[in-house]
N, C-alpha and C. Protein backbone atom coordinates (compact mmCIF):
# COMPACT_ATOMS: atom_id res chain seq x y z
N UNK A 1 0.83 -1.17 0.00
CA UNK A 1 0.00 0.00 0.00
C UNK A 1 0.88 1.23 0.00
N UNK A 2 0.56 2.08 -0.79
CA UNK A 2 1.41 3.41 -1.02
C UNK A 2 1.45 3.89 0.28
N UNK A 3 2.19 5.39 0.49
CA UNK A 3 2.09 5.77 1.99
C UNK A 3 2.30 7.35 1.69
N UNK A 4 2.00 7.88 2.05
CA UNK A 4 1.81 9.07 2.03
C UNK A 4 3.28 10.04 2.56
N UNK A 5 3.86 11.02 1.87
CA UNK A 5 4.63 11.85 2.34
C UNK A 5 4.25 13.05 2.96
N UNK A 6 5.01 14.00 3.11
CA UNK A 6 4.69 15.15 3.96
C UNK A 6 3.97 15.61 3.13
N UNK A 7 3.97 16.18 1.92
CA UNK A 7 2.81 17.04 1.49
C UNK A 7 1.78 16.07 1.05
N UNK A 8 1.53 15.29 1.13
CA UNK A 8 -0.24 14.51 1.34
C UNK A 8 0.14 13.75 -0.16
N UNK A 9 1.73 13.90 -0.97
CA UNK A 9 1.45 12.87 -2.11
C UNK A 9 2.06 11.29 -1.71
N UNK A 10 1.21 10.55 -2.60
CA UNK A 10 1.77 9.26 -2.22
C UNK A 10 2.94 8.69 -3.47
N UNK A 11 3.69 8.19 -2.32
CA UNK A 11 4.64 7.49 -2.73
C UNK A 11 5.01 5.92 -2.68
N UNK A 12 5.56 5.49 -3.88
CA UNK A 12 5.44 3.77 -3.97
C UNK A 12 6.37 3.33 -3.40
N UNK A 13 5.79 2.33 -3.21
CA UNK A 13 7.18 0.93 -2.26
C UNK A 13 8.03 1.41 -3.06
N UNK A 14 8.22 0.83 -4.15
CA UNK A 14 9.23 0.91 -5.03
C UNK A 14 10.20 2.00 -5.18
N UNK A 15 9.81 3.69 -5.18
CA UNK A 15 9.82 4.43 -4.91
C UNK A 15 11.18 4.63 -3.99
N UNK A 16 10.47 4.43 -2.78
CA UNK A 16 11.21 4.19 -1.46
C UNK A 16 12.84 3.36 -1.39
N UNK A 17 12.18 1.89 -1.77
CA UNK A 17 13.27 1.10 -1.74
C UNK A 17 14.63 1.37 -2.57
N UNK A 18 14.08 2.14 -4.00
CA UNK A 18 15.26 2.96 -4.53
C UNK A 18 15.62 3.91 -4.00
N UNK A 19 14.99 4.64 -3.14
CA UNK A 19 15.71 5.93 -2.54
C UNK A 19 16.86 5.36 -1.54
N UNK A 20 16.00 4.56 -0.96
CA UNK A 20 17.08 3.73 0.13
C UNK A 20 18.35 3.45 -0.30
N UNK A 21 18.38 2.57 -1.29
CA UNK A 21 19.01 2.02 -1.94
C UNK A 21 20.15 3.01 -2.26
N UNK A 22 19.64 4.13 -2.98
CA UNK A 22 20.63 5.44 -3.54
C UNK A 22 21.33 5.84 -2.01
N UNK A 23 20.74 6.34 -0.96
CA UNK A 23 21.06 6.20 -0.15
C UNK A 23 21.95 5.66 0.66
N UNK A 24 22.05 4.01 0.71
CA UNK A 24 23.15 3.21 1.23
C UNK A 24 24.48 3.01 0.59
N UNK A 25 24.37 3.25 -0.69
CA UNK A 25 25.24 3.61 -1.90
C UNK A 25 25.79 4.73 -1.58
N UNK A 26 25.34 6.18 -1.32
CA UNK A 26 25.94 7.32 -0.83
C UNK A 26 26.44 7.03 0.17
N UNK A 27 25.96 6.50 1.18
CA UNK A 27 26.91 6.36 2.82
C UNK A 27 27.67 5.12 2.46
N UNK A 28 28.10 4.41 1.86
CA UNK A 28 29.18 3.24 1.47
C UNK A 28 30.08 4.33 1.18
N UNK A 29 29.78 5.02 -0.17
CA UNK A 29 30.58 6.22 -0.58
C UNK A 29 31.39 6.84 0.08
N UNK A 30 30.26 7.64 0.91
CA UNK A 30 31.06 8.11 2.27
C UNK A 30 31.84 7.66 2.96
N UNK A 31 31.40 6.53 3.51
CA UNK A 31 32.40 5.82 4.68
C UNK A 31 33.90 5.08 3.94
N UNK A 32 33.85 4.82 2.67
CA UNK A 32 35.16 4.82 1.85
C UNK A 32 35.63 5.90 1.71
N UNK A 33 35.53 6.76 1.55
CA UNK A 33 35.58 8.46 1.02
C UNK A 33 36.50 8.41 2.51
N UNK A 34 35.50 8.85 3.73
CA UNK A 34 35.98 8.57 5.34
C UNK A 34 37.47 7.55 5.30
N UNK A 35 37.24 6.78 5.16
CA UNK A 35 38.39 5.76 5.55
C UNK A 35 40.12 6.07 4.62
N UNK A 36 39.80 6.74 3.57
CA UNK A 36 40.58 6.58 3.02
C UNK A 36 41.30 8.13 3.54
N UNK A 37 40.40 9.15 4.02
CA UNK A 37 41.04 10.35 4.75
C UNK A 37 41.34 9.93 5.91
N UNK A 38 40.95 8.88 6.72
CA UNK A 38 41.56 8.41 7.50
C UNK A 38 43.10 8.02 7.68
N UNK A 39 42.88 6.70 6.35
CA UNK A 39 44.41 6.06 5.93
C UNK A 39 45.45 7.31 5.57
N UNK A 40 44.91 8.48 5.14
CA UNK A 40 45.86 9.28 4.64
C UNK A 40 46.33 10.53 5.88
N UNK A 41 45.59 10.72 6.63
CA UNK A 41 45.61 11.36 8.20
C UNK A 41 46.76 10.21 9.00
N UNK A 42 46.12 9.15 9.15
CA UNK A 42 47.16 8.30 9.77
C UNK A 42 48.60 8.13 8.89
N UNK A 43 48.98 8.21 7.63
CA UNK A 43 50.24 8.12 7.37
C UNK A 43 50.71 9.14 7.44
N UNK A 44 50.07 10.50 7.22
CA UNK A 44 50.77 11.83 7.41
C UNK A 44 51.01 11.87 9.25
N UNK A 45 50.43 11.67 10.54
CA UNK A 45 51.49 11.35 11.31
C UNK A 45 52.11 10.84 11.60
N UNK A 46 52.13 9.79 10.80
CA UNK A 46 53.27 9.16 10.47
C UNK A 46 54.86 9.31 10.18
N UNK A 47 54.12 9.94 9.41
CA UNK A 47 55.71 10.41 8.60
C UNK A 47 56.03 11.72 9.17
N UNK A 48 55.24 12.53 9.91
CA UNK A 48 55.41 13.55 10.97
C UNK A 48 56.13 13.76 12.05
N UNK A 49 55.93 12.09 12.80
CA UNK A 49 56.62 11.76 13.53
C UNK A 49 58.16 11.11 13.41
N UNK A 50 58.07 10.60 12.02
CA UNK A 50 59.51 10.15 11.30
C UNK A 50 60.57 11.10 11.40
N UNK A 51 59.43 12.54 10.75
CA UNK A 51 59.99 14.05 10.46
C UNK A 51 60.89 14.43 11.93
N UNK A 52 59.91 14.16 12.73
CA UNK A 52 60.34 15.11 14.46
C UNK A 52 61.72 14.12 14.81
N UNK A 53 61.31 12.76 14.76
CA UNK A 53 62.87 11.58 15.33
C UNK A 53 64.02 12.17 14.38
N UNK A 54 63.99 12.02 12.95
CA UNK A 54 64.74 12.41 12.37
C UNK A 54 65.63 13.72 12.79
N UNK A 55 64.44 14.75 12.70
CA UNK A 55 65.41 16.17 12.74
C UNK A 55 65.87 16.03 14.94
N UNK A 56 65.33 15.70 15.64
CA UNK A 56 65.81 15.00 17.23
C UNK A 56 67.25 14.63 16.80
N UNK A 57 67.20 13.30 16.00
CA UNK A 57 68.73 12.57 16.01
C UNK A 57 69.62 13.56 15.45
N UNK A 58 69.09 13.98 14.42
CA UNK A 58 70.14 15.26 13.76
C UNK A 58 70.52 16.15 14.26
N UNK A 59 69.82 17.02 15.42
CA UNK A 59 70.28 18.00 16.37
C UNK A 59 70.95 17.24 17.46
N UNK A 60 70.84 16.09 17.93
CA UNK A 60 71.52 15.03 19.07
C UNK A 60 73.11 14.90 18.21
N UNK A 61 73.37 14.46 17.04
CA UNK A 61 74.66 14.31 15.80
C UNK A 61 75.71 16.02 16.30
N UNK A 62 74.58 16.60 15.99
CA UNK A 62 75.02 18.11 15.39
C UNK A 62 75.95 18.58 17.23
N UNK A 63 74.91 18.36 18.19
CA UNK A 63 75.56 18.74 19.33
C UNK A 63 76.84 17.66 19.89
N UNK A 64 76.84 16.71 19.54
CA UNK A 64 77.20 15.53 19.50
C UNK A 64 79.07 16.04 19.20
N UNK A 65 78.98 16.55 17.47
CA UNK A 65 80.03 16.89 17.33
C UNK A 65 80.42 18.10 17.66
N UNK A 66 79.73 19.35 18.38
CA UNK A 66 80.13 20.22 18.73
C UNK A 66 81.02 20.23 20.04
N UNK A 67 80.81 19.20 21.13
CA UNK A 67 81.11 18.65 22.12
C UNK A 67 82.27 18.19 21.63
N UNK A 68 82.33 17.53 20.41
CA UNK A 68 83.77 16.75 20.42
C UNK A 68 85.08 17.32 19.71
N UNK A 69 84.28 18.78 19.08
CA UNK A 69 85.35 19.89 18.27
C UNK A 69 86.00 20.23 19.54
N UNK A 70 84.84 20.42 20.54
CA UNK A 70 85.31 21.33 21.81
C UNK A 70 86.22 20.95 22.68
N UNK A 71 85.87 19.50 22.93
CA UNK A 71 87.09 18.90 23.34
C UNK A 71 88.14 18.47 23.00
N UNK A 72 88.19 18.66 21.65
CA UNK A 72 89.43 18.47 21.07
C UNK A 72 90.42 19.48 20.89
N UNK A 73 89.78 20.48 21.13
CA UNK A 73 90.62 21.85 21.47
C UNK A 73 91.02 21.66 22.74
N UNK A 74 90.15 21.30 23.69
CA UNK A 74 90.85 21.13 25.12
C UNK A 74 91.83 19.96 25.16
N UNK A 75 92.26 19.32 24.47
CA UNK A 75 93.24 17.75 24.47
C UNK A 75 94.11 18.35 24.85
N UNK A 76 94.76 19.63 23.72
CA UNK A 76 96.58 20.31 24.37
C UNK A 76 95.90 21.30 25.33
N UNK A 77 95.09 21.65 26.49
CA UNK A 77 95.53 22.58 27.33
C UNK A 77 95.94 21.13 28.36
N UNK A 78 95.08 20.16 27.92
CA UNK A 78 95.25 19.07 29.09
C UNK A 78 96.77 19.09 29.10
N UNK A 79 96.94 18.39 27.78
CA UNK A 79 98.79 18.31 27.56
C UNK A 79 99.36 18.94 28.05
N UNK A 80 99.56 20.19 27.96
CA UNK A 80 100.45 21.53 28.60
C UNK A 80 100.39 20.91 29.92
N UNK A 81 98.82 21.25 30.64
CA UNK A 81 98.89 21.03 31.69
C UNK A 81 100.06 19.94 32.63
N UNK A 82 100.02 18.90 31.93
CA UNK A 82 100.57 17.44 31.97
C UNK A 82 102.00 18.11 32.32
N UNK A 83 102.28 18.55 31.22
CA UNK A 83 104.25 19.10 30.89
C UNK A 83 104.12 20.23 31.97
N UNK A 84 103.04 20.97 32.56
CA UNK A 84 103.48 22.13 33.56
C UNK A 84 103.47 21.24 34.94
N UNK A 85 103.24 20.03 35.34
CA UNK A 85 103.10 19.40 36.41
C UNK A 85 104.16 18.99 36.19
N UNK A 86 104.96 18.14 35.53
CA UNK A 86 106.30 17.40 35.09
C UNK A 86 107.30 18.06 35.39
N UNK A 87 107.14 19.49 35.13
CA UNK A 87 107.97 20.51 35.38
C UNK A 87 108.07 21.20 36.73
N UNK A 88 107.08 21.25 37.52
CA UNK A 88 106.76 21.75 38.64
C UNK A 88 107.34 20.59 39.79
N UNK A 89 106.97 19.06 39.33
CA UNK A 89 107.98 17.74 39.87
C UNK A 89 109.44 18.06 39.69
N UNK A 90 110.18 18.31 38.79
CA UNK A 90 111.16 18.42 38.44
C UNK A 90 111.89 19.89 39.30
N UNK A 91 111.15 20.61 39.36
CA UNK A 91 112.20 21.88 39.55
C UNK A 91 111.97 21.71 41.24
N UNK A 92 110.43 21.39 41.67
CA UNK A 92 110.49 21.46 43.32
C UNK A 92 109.28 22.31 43.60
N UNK A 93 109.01 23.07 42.47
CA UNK A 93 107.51 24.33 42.79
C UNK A 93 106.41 23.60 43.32
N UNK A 94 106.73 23.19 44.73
CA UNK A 94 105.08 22.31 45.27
C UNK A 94 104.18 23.58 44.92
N UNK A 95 103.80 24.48 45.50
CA UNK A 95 102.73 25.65 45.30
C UNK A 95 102.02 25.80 43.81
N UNK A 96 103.63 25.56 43.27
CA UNK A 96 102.54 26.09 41.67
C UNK A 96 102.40 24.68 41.08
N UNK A 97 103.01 23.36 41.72
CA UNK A 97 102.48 21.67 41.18
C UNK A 97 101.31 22.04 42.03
N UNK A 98 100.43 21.91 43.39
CA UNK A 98 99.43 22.07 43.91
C UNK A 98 98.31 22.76 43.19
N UNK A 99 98.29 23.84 42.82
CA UNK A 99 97.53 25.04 41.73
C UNK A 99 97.04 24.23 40.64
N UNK A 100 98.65 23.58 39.90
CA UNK A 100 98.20 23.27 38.46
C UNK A 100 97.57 21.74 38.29
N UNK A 101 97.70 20.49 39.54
CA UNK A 101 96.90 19.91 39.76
C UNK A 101 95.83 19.78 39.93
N UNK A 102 94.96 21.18 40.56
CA UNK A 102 94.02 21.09 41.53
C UNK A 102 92.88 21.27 39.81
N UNK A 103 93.85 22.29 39.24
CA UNK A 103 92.88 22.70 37.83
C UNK A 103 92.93 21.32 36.70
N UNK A 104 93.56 20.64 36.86
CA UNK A 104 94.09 19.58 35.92
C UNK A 104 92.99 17.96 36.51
N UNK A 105 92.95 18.28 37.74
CA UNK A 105 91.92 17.22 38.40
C UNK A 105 90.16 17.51 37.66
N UNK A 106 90.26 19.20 37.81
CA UNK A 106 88.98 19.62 37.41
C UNK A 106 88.77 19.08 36.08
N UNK A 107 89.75 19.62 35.47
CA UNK A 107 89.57 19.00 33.86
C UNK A 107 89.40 18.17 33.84
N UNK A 108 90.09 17.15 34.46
CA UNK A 108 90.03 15.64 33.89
C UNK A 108 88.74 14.94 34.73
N UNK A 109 87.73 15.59 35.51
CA UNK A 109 86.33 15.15 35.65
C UNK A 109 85.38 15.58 34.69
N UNK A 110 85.46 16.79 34.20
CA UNK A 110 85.00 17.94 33.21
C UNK A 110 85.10 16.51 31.99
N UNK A 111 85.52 15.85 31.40
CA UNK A 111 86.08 15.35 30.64
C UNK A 111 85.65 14.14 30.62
N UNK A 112 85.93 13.17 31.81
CA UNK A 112 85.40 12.32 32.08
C UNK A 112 83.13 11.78 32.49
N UNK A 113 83.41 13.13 32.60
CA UNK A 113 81.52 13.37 32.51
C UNK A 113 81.02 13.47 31.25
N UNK A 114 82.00 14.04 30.32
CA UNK A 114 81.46 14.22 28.89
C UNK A 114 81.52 12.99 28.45
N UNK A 115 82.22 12.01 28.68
CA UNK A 115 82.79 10.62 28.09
C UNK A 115 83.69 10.59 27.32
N UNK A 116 84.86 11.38 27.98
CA UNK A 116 85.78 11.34 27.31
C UNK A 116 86.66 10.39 28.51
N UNK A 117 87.78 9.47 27.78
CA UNK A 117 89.01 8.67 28.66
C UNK A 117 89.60 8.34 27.97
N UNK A 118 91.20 8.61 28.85
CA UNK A 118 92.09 7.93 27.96
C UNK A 118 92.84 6.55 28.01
N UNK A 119 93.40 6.42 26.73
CA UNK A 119 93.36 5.32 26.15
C UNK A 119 95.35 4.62 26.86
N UNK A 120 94.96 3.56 27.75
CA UNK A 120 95.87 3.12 28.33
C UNK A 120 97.07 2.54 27.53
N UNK A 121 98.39 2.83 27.39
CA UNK A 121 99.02 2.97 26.26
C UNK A 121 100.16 1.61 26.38
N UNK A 122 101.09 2.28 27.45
CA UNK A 122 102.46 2.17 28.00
C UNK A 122 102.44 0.46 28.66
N UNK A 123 103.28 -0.39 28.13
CA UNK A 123 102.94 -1.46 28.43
C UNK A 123 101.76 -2.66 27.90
N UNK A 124 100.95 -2.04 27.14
CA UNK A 124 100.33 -2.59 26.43
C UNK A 124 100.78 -2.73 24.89
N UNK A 125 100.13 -3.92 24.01
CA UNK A 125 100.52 -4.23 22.51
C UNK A 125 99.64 -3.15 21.74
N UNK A 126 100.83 -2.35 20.72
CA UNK A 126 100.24 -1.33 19.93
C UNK A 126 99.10 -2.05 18.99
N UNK A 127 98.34 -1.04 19.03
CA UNK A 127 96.76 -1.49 18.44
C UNK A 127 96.56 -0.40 17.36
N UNK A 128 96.77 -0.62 16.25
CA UNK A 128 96.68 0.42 15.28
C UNK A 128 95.53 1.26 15.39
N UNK A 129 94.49 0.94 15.48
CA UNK A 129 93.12 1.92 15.97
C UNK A 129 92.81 2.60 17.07
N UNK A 130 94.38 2.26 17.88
CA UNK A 130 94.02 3.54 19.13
C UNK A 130 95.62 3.98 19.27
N UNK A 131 96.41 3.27 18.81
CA UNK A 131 98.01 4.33 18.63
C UNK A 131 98.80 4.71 17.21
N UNK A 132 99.09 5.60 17.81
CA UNK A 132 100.28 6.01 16.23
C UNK A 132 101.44 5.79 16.63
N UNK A 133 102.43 5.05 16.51
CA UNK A 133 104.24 4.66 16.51
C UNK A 133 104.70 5.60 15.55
N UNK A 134 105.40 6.44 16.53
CA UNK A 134 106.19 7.51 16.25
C UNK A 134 107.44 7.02 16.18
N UNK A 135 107.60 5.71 16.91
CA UNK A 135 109.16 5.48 16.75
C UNK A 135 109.19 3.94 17.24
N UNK A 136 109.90 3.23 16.23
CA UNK A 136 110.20 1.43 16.81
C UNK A 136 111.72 1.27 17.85
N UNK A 137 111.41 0.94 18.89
CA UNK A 137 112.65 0.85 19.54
C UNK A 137 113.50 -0.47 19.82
N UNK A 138 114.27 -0.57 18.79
CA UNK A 138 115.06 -1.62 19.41
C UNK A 138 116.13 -2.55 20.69
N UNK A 139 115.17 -3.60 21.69
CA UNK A 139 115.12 -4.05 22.56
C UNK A 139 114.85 -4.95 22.71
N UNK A 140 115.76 -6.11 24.13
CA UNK A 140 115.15 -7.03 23.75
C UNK A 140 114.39 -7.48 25.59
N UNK A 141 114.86 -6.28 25.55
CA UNK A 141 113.99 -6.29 27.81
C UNK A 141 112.51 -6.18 27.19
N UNK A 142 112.02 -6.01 26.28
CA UNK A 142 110.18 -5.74 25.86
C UNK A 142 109.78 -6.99 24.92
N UNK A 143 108.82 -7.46 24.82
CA UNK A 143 108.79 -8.21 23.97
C UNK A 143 107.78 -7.31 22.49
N UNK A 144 108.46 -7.38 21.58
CA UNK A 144 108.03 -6.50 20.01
C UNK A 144 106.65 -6.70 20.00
N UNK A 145 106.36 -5.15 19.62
CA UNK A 145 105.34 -4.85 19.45
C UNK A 145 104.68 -3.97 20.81
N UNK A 146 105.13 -4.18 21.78
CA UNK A 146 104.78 -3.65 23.30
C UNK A 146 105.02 -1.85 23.27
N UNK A 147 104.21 -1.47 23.75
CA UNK A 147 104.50 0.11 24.01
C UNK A 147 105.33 0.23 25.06
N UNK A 148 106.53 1.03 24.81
CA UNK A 148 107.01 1.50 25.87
C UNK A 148 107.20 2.80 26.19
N UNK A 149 106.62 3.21 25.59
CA UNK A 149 107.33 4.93 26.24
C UNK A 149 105.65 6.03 25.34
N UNK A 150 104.74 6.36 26.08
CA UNK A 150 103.86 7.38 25.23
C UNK A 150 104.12 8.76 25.48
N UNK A 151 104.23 9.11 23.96
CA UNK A 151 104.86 10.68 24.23
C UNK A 151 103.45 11.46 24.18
N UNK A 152 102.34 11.44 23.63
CA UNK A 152 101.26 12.05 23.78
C UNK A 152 100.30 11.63 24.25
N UNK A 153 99.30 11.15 24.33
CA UNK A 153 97.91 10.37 25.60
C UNK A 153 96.99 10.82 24.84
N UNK A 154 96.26 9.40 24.01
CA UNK A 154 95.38 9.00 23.28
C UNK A 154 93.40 8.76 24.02
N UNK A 155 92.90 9.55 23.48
CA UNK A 155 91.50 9.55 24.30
C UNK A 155 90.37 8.92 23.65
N UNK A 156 89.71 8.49 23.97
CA UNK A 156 88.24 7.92 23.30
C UNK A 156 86.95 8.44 24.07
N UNK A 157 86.28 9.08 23.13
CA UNK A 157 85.12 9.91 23.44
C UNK A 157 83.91 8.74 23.21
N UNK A 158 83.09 8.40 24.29
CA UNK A 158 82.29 7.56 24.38
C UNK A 158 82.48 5.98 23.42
N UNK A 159 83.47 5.61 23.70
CA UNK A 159 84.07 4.46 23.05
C UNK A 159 84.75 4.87 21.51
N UNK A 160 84.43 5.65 21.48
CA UNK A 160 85.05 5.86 19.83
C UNK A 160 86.34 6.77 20.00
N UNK A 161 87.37 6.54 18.95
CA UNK A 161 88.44 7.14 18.99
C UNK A 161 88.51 8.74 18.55
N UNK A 162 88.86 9.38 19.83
CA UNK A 162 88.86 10.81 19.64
C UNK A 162 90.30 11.02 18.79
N UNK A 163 91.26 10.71 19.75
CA UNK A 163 92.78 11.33 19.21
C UNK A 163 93.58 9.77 19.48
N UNK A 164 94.52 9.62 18.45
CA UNK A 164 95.07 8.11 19.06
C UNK A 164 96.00 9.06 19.97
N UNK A 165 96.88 7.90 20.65
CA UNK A 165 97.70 7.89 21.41
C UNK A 165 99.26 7.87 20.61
N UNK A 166 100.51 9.17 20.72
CA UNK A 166 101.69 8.99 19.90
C UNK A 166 102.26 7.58 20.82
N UNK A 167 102.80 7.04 20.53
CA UNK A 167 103.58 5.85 21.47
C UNK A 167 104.75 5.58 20.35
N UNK A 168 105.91 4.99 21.45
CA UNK A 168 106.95 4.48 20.94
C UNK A 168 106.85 3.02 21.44
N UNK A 169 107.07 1.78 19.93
CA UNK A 169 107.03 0.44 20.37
C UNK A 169 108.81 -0.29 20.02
N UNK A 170 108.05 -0.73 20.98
CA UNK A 170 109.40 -2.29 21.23
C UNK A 170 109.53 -2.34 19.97
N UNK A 171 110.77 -3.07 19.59
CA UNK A 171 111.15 -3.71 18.07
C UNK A 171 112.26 -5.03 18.45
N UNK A 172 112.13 -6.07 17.74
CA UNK A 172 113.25 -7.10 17.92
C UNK A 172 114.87 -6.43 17.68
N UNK A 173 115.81 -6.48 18.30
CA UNK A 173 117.37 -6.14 17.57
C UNK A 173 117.50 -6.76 16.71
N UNK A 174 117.84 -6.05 15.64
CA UNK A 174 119.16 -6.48 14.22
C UNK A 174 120.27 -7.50 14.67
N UNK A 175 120.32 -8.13 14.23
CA UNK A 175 121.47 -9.01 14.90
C UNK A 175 122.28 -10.35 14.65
């Protein structure tokens, strides 16, 4: 039986069931239409968030090596320091060895907080990735290859090699 709409005309089953029909077709529409601004909302924070880690690690890199320019400028005040204590042993100046220790302790926590340490030389077998042999010494009180004598002090900044270490190694005699 037909049924009547708002203004008093009647309308057929049939009528209806196609409107419906057009209808569920439009909201399928929609809700694909929906989903797919969805899928595309969800990969754009996606890759938003890729964006933020990315440029994070890159400013973490960037400060990373600014820290390690910086301390690499500080390597020779350490040094000096080293040769003004050696010297202060040597001549007898307790007052000014006391002074230049007390600042040389500071540093070398200053240093050690950043992750910087150095690389144990003297007595150990030269390791090409943490010393440079400045000089082979022929001996046979060492057994070759052994460091004996480091003229400069090699550091590694959070495990990685900042500055090698100069060292002089053992060598077998000619003979």
């Amino acid at each position: 039986m037909p049924s009547k709409s708002k203004k008093g005309r009647r309308v057929k089953k049939e009528d209806l069931i196609k409107r419906i029909e057009e209808l569920e077709a439009a909201l399928k529409e929609e809700r694909e239409k929906a989903e797919r601004y969805l899928n595309r909302l969800k990969y754009a924070l996606a890759e938003l968030d890729n964006t933020r880690k990315e440029m994070e690690r890159r400013l973490e890199e960037a400060s990373e090596r600014g820290k390690q320019e910086l301390i690499l400028e500080l390597l020779p005040i350490v040094d000096e320091l080293q040769m003004a204590i050696e010297a202060a042993r040597r001549t007898g100046e307790s007052e000014v060895l006391k002074g230049v220790e007390m600042v040389m302790r500071k540093l070398e926590r200053l240093l050690e907080r950043e992750g910087v340490s150095p690389i144990e030389a003297v007595g150990k077998f030269f390791d090409p990735y943490l010393h440079e042999a400045v000089q082979r010494v022929e001996t046979s009180e060492h057994p070759e290859g052994m460091i004996i004598e480091e003229l400069r002090r090699g550091y590694l900044y959070k495990g990685r090699l900042l500055r090698a270490s100069l060292v002089k190694v053992a060598g077998s005699p000619k003979g």
